[in-house]
Every structure is written in structure tokens, then in C-alpha cells.
N, C-alpha and C. Protein backbone atom coordinates (compact mmCIF):
# COMPACT_ATOMS: atom_id res chain seq x y z
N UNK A 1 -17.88 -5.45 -20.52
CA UNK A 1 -17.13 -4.22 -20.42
C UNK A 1 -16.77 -3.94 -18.96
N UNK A 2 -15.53 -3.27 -18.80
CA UNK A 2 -15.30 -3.30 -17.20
C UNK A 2 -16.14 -2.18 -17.16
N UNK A 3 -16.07 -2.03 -15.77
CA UNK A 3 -16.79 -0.91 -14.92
C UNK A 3 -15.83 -0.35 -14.20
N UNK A 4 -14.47 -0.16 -14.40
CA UNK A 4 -13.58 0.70 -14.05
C UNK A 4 -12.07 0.17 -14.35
N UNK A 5 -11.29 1.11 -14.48
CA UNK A 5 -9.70 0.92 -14.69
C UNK A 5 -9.30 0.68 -13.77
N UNK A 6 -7.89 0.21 -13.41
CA UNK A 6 -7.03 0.03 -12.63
C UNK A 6 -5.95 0.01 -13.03
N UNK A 7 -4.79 1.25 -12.84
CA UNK A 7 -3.74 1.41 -13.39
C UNK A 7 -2.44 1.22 -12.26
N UNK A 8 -1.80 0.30 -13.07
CA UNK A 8 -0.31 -0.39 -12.05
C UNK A 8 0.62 0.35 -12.81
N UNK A 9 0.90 1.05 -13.41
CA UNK A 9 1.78 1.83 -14.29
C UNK A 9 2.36 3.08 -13.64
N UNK A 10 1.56 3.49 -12.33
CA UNK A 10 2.51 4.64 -11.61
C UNK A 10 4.02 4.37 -11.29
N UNK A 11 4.81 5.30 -11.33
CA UNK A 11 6.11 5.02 -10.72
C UNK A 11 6.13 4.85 -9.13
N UNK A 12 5.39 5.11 -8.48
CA UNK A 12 5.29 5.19 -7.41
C UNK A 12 4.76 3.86 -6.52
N UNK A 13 3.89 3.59 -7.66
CA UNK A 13 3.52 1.92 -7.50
C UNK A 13 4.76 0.95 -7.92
N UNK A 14 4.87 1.42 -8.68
CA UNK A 14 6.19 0.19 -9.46
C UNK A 14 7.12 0.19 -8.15
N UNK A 15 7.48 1.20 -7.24
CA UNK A 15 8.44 1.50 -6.29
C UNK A 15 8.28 0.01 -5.39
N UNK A 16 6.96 0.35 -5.19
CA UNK A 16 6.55 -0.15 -3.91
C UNK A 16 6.34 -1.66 -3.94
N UNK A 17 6.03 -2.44 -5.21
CA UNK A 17 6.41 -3.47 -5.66
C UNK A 17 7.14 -4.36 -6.43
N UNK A 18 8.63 -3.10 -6.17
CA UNK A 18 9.71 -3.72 -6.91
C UNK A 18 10.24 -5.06 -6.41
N UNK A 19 10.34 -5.13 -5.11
CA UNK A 19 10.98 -6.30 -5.05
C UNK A 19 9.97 -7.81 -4.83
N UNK A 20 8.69 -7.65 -4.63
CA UNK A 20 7.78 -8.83 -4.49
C UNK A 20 7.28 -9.20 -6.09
N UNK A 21 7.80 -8.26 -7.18
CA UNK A 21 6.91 -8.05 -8.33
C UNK A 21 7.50 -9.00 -9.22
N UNK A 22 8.59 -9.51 -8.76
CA UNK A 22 9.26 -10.83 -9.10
C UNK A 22 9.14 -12.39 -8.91
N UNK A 23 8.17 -12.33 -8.00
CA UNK A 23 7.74 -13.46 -7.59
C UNK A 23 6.27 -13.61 -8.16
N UNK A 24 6.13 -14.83 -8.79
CA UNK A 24 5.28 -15.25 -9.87
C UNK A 24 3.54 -15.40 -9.32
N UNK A 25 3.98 -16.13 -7.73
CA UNK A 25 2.71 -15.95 -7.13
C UNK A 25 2.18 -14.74 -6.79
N UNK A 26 2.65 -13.87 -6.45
CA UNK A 26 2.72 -12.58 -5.83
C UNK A 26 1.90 -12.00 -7.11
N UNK A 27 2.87 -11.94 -8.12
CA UNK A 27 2.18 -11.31 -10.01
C UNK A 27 0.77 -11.81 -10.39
N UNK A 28 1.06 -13.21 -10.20
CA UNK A 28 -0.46 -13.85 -10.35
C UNK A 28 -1.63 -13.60 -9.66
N UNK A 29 -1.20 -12.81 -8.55
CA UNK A 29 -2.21 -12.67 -6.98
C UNK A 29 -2.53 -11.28 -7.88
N UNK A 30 -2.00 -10.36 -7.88
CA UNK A 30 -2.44 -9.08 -8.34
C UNK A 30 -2.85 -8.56 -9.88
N UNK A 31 -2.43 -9.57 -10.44
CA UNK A 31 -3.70 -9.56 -11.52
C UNK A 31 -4.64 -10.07 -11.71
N UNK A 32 -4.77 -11.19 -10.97
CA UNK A 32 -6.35 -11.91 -10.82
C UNK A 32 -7.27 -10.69 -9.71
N UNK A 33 -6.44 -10.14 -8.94
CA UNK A 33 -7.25 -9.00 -8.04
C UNK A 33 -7.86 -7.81 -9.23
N UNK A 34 -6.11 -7.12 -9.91
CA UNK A 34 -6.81 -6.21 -11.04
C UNK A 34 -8.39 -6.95 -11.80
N UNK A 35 -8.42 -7.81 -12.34
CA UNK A 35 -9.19 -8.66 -13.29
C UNK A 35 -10.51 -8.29 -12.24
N UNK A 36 -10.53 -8.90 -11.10
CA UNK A 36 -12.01 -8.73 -9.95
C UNK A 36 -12.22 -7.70 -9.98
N UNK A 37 -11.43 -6.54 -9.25
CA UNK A 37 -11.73 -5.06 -9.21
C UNK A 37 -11.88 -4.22 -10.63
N UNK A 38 -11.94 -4.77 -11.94
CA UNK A 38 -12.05 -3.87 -12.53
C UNK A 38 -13.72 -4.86 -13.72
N UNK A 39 -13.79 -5.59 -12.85
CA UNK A 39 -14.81 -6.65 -13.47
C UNK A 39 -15.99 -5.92 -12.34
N UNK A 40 -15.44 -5.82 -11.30
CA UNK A 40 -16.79 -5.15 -10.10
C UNK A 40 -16.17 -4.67 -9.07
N UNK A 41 -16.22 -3.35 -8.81
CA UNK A 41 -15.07 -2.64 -8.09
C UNK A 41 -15.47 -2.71 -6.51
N UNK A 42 -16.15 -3.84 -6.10
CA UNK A 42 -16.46 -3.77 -5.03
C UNK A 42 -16.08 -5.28 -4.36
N UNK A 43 -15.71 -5.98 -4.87
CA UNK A 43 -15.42 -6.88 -4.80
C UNK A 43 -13.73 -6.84 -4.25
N UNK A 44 -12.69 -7.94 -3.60
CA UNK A 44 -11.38 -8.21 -2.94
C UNK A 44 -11.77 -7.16 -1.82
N UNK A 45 -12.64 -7.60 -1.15
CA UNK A 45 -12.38 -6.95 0.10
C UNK A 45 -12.16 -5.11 0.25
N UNK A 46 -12.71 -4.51 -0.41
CA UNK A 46 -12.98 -3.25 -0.55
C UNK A 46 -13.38 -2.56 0.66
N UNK A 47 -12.35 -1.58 1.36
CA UNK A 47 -12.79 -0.56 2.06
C UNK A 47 -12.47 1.13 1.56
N UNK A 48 -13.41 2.04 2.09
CA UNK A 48 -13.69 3.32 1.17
C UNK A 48 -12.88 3.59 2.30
N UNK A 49 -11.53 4.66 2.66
CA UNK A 49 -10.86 4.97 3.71
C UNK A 49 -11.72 6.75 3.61
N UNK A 50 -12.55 6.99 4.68
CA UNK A 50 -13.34 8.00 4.88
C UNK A 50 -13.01 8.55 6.54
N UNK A 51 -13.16 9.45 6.68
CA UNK A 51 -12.61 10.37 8.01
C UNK A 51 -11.11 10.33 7.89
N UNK A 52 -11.24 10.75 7.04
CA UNK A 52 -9.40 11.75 6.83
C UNK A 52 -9.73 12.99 7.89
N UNK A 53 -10.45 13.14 8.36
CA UNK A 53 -10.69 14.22 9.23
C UNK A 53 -10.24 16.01 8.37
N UNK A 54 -10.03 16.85 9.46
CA UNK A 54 -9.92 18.11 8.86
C UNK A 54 -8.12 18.06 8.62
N UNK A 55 -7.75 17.26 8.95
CA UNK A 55 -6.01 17.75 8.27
C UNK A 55 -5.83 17.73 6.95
N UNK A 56 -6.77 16.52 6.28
CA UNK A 56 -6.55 15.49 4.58
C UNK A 56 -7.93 15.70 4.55
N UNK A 57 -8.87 17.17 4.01
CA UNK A 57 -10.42 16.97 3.53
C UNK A 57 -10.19 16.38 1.80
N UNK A 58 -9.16 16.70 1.22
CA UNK A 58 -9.02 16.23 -0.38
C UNK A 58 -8.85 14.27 -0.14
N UNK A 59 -8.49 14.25 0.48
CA UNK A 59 -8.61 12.61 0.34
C UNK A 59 -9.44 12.07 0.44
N UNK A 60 -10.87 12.60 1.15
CA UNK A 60 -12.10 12.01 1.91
C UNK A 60 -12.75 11.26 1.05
N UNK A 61 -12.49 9.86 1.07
CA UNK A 61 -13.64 9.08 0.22
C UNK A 61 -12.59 8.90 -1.50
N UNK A 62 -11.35 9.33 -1.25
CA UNK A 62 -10.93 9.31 -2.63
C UNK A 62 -9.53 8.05 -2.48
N UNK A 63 -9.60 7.22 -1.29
CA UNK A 63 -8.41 6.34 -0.98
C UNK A 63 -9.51 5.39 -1.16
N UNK A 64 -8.89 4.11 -1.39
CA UNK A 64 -9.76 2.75 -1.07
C UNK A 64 -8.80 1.77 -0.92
N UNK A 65 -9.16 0.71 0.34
CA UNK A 65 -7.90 -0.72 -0.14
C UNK A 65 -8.77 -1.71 -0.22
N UNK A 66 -7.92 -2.54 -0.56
CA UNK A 66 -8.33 -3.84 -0.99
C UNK A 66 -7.56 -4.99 -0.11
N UNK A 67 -7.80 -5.99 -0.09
CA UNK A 67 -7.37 -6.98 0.67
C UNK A 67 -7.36 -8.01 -0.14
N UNK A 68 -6.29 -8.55 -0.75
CA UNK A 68 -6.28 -9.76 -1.76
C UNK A 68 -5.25 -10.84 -1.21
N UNK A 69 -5.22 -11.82 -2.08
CA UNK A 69 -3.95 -12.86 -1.79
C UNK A 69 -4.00 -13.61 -3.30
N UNK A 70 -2.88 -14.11 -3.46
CA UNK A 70 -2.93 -15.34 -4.54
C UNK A 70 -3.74 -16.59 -3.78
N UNK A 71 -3.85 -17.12 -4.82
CA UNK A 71 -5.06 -18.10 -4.56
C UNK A 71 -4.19 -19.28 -3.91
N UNK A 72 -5.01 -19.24 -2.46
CA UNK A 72 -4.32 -20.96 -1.76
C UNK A 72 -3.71 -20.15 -0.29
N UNK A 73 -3.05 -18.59 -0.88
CA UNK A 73 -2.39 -18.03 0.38
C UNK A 73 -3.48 -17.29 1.46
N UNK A 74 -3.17 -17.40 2.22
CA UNK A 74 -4.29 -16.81 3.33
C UNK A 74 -3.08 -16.55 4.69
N UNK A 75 -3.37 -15.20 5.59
CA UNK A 75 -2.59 -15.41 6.91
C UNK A 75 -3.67 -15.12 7.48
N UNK A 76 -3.88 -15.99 8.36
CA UNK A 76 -4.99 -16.23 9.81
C UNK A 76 -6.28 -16.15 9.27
N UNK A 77 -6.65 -16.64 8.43
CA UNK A 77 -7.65 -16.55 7.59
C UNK A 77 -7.96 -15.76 7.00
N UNK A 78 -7.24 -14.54 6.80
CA UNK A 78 -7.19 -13.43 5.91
C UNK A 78 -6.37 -13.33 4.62
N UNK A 79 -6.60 -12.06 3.78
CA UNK A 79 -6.56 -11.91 2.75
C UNK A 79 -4.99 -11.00 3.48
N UNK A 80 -3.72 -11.79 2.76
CA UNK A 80 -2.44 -11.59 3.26
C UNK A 80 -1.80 -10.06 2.37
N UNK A 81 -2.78 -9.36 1.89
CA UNK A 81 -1.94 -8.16 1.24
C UNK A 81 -2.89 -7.56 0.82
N UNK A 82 -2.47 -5.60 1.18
CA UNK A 82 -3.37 -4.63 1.48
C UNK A 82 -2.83 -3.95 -0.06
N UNK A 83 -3.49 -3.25 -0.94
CA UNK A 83 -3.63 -2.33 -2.00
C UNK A 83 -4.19 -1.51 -1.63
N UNK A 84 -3.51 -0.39 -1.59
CA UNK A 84 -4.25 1.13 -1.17
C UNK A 84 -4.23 1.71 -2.92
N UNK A 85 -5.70 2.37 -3.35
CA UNK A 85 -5.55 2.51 -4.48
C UNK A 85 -6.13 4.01 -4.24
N UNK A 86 -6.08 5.19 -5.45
CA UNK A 86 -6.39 6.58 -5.33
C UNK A 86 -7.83 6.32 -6.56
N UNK A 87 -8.65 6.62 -6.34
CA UNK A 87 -9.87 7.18 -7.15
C UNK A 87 -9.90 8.77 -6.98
N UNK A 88 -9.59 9.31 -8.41
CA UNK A 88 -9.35 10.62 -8.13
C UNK A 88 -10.53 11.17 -8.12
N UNK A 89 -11.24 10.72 -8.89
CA UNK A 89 -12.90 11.01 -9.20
C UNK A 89 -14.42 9.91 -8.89
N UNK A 90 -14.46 10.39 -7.32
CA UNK A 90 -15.53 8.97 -6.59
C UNK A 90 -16.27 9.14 -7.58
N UNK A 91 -17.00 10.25 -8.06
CA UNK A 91 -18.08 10.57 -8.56
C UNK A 91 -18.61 10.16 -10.07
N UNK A 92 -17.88 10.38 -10.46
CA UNK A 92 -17.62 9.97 -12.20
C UNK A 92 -17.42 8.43 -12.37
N UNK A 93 -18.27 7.78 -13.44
CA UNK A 93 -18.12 6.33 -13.58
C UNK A 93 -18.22 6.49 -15.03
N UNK A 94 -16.89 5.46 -15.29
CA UNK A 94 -16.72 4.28 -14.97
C UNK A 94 -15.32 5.02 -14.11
N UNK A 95 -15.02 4.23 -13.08
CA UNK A 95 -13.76 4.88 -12.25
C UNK A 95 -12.61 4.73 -13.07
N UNK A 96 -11.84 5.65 -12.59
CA UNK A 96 -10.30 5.78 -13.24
C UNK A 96 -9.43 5.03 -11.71
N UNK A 97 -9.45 4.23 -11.72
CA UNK A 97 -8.39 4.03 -10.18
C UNK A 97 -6.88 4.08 -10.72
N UNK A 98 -6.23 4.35 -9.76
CA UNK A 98 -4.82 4.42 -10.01
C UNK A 98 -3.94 3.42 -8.49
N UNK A 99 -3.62 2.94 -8.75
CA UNK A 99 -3.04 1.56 -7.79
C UNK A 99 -1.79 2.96 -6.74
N UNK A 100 -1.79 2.55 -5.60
CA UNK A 100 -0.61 3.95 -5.24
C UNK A 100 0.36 2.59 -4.45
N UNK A 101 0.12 1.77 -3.60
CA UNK A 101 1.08 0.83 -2.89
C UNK A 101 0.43 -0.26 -2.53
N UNK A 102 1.61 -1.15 -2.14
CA UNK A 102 0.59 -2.62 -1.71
C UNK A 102 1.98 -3.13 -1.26
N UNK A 103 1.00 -3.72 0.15
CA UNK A 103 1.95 -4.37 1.41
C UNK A 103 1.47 -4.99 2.18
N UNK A 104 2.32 -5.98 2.45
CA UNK A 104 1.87 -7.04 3.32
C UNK A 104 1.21 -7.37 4.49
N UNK A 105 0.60 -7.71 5.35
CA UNK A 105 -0.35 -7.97 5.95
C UNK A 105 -0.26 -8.49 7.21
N UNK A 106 -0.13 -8.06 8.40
CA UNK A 106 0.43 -8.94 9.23
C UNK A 106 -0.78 -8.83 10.85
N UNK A 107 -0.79 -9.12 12.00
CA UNK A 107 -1.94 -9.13 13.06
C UNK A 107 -2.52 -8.08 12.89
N UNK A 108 -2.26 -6.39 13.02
CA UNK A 108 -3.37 -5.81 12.95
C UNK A 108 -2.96 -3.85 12.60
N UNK A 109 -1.92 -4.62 11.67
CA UNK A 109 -1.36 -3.06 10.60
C UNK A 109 -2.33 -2.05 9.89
N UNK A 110 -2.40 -1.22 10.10
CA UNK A 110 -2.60 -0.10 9.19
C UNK A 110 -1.98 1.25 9.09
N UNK A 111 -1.97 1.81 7.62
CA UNK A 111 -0.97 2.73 7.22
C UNK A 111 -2.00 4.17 8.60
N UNK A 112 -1.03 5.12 8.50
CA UNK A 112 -1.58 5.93 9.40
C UNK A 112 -2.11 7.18 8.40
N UNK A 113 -3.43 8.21 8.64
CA UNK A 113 -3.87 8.81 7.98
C UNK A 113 -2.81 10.03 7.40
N UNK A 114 -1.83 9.66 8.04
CA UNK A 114 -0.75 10.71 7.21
C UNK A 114 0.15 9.94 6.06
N UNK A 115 0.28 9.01 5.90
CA UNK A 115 0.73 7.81 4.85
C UNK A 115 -0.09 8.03 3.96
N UNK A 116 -1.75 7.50 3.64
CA UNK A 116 -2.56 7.52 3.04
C UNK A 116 -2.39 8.89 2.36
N UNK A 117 -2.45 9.82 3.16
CA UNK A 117 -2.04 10.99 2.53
C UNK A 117 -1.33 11.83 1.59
N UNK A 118 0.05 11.12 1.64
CA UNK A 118 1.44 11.10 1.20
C UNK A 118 1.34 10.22 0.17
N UNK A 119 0.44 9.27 -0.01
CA UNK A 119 0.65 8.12 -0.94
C UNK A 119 -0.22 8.85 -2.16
N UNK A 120 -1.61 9.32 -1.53
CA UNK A 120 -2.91 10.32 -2.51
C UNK A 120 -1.62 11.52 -3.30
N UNK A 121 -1.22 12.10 -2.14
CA UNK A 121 -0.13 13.62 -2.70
C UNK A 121 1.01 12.79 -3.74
N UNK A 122 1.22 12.16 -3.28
CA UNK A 122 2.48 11.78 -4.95
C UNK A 122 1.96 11.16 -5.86
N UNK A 123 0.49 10.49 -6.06
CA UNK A 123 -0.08 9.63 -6.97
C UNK A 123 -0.64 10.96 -8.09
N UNK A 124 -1.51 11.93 -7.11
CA UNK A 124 -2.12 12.77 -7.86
C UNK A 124 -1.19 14.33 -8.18
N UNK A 125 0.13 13.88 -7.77
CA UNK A 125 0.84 15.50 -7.73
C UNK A 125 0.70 16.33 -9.21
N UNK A 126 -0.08 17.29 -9.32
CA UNK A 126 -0.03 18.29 -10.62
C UNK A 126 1.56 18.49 -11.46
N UNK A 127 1.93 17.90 -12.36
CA UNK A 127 3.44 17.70 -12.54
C UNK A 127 4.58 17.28 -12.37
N UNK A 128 4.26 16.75 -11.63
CA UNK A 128 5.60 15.82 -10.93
C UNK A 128 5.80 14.98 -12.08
N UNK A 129 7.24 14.72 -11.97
CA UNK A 129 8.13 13.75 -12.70
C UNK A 129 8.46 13.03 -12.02
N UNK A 130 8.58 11.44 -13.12
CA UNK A 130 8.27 10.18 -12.70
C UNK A 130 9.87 10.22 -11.86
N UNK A 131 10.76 11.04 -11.84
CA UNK A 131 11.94 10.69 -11.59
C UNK A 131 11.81 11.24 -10.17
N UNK A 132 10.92 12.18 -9.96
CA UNK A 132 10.72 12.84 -8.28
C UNK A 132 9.88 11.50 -7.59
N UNK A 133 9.36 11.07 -8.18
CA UNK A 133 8.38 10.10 -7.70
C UNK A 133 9.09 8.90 -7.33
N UNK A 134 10.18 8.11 -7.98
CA UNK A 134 10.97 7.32 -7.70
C UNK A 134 11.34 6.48 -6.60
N UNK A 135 10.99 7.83 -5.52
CA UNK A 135 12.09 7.27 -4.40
C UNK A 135 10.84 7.33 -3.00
N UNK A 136 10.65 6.07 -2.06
CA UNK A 136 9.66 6.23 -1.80
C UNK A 136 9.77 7.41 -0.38
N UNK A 137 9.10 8.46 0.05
CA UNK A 137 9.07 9.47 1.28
C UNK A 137 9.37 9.07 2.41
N UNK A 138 10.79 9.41 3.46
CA UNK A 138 11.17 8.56 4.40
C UNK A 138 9.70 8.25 5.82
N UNK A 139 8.91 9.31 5.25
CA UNK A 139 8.37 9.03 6.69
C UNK A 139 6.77 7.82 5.94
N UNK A 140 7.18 7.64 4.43
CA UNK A 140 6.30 6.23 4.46
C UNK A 140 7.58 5.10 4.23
N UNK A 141 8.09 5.31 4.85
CA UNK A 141 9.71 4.05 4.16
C UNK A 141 9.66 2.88 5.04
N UNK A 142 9.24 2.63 6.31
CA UNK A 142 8.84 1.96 7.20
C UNK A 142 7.19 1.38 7.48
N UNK A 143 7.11 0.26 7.38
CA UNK A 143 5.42 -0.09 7.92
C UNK A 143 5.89 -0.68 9.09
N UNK A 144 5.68 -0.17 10.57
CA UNK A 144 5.15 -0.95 11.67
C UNK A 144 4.07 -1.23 12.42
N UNK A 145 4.22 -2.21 13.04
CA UNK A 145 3.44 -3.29 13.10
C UNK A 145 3.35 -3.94 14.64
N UNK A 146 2.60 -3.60 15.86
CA UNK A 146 2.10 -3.69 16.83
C UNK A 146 1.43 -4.78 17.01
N UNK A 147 2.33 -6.01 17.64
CA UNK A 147 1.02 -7.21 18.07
C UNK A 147 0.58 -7.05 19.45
N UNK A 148 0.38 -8.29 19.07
CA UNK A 148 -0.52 -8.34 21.24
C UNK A 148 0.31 -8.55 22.05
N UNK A 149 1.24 -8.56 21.88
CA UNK A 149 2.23 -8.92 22.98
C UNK A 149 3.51 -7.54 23.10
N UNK A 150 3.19 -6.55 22.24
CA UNK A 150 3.84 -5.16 22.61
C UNK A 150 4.82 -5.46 21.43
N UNK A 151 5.46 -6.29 20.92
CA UNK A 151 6.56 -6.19 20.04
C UNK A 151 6.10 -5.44 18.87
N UNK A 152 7.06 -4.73 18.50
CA UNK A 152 6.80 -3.48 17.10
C UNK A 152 7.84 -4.61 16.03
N UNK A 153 7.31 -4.87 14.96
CA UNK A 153 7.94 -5.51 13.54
C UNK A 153 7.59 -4.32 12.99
N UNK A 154 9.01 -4.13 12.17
CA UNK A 154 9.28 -2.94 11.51
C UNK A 154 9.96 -3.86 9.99
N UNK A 155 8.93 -3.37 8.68
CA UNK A 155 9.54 -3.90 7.63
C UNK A 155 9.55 -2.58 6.75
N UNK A 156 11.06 -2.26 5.91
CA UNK A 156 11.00 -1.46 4.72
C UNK A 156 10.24 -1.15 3.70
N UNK A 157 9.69 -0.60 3.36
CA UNK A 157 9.13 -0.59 2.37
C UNK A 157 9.51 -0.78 1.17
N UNK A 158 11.08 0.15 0.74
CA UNK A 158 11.73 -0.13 -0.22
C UNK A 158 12.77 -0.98 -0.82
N UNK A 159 13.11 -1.78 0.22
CA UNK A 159 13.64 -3.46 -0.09
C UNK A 159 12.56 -4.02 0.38
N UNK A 160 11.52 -4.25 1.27
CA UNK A 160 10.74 -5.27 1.44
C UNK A 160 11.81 -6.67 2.42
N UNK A 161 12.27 -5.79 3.43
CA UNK A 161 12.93 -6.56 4.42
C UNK A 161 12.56 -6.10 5.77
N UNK A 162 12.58 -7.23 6.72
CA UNK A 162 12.46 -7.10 8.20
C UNK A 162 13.51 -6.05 8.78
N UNK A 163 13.15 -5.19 9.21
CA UNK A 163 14.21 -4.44 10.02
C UNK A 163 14.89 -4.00 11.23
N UNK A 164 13.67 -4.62 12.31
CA UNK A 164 13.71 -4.82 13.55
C UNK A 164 12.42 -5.65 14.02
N UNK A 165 12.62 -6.58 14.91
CA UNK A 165 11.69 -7.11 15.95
C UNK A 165 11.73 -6.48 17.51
N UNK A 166 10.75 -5.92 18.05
CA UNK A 166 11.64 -5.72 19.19
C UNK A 166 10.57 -4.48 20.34
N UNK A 167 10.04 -4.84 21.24
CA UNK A 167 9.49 -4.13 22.36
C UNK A 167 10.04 -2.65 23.02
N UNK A 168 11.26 -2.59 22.55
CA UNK A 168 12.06 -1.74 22.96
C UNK A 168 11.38 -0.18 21.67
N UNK A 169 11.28 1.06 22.19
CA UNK A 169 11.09 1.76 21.09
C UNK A 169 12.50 2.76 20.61
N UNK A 170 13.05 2.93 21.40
CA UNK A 170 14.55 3.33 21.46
C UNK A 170 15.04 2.20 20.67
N UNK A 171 15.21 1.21 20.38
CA UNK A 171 15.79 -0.20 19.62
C UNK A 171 14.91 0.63 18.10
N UNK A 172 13.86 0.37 18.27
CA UNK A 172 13.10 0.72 16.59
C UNK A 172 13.60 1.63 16.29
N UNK A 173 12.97 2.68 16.98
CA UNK A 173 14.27 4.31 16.09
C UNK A 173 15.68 3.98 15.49
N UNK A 174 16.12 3.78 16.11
CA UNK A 174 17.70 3.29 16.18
C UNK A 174 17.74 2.48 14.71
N UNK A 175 17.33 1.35 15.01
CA UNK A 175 17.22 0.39 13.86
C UNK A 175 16.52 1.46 12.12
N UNK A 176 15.63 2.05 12.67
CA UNK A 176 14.89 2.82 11.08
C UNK A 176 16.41 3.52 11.13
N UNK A 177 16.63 4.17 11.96
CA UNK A 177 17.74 5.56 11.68
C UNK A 177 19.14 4.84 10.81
N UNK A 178 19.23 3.39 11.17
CA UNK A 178 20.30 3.31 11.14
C UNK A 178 20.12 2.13 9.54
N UNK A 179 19.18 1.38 9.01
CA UNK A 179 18.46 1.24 8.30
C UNK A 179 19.37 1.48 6.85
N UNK A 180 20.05 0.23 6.23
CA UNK A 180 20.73 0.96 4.55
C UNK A 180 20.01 -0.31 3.65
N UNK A 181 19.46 -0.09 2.87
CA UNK A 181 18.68 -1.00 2.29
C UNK A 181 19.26 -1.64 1.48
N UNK A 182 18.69 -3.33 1.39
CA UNK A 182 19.38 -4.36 0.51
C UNK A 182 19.69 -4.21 -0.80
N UNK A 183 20.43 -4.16 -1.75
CA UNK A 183 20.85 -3.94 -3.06
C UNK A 183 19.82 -5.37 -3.95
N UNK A 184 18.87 -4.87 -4.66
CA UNK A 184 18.17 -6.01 -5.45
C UNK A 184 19.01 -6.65 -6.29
């Protein structure tokens, strides 16, 4: 018997892996992850995202990601793709998880505690319609991405395309602002 759900059925999730959700390895990677995490929810690399501090006290301990890959893929010896999932209820078992986004993986990305936030607020919104939910929030529409060498990689969220490379931060603005996304 599992020891917890894992639901990919949000609209908000479906958003966020519309365009990788086509690719067979990619499909295969995230249901062999569902299958682990809901076989032992501690397992694919599990972190509890805790110190939301006093801006986000409703999120505290109620975000978790995961770190998976299809089997064979690895970047830098890591697990090449992050699942941020909502547990609405830490407390209560067997868990209800609800999958909120999942994105790619690159030197040393993470969503910022106001993302996490935004991702918890539309997963768990009291009424919302799947049709408000649709479209993903411009200020999570962008993941960038800071290496060691100062360059910011800026990829969409909602085509799942590169959108700028580039040291310059006047160049990045510019590029998000100016930003019309690929037609699937």
C-alpha cells in the first residue's frame, strides 16, 4: 500500500510541464519518481523547504522538492530536475501531495521564497478555477540562473526555452520584458 499520493493532475502542474511532457524520457523519469515517492516519500532526493520566514508562515514545512532524473541522465553528477510539490497537510498520514512545478536543473538554481510561495498560493487557492490557474504568474515565468562566472541564463517557464545568456543585467530585463513565447 502506498504511504502517500502524488497528484500530477493540477492545472498548474500540467502548465509547467507542457512542453517537456512530450518527451518520453522526461514521462518515464517522472513516473518512476511518482512510483518512489509514493512507495516512500522520502526517498528522490527529498528536501522539506522550511524558513519561509515571517512573510510565507502558511508554507512552513508544507513545500518539499525532489530531485529526480530519468534513468542514465545525470548533470554533474546530479539529479537533472527539481519537483517542488505542496503537502497541504505535513501532519496527517498517509500524505495527500499535490505536484505544483518541475524544472530543470542547472549549476546552482533555486526558486526564490517568493516563487515557492506563489506556486503553494495557486496549488492550494480556496476556489479558483482551473481556467485562472492556466496561465503561469509573470513574476514565476522566468527561472534564472547565476553561475560562477557572473553570467545569468534565463529560461521560460512557459515554453521551456533559453531566453537570454548574458552578464549584462540591463540585457536580462530587456530580454524577459521583451520575451513572446514559442507557439507549441
Amino acid at each position: 500500500m502506498a504511504k502517500c499520493t502524488l497528484d500530477f493532475n493540477h492545472p498548474y502542474f500540467l502548465k509547467t510541464v507542457k512542453r517537456c511532457a512530450e518527451d518520453p524520457s522526461f514521462q518515464q523519469g517522472i513516473e518512476q519518481a511518482k512510483a518512489k515517492i509514493e512507495n516512500e516519500h522520502t526517498s528522490c532526493n527529498r528536501v522539506v523547504q522550511d524558513g519561509m520566514g515571517k512573510k510565507y508562515p502558511q508554507c512552513h514545512g508544507k513545500i518539499w522538492k525532489y530531485d529526480w532524473a530519468p534513468e542514465g541522465q545525470r548533470s554533474r553528477n546530479r539529479k537533472c530536475w527539481r519537483m517542488v510539490v505542496i503537502c497541504p497537510n505535513p501532519t496527517r498520514q498517509p500524505y495527500e501531495l499535490i505536484a505544483g512545478a518541475v524544472y530543470e536543473k542547472r549549476a546552482d538554481e533555486q526558486l526564490s521564497n517568493k516563487q515557492l510561495a506563489q506556486i503553494y498560493a495557486e496549488i492550494l487557492a480556496p476556489g479558483a478555477r482551473a481556467d485562472q490557474r492556466d496561465r503561469i504568474p509573470d513574476e514565476f515565468k522566468f527561472n534564472e540562473i547565476t553561475d560562477s562566472e557572473g553570467v545569468v541564463h534565463v529560461v521560460c517557464l512557459e515554453c521551456a526555452t533559453m531566453v537570454i545568456e548574458s552578464a549584462d543585467q540591463a540585457a536580462v530585463e530587456n530580454a524577459e520584458l521583451q520575451h513572446q513565447c514559442e507557439p507549441l
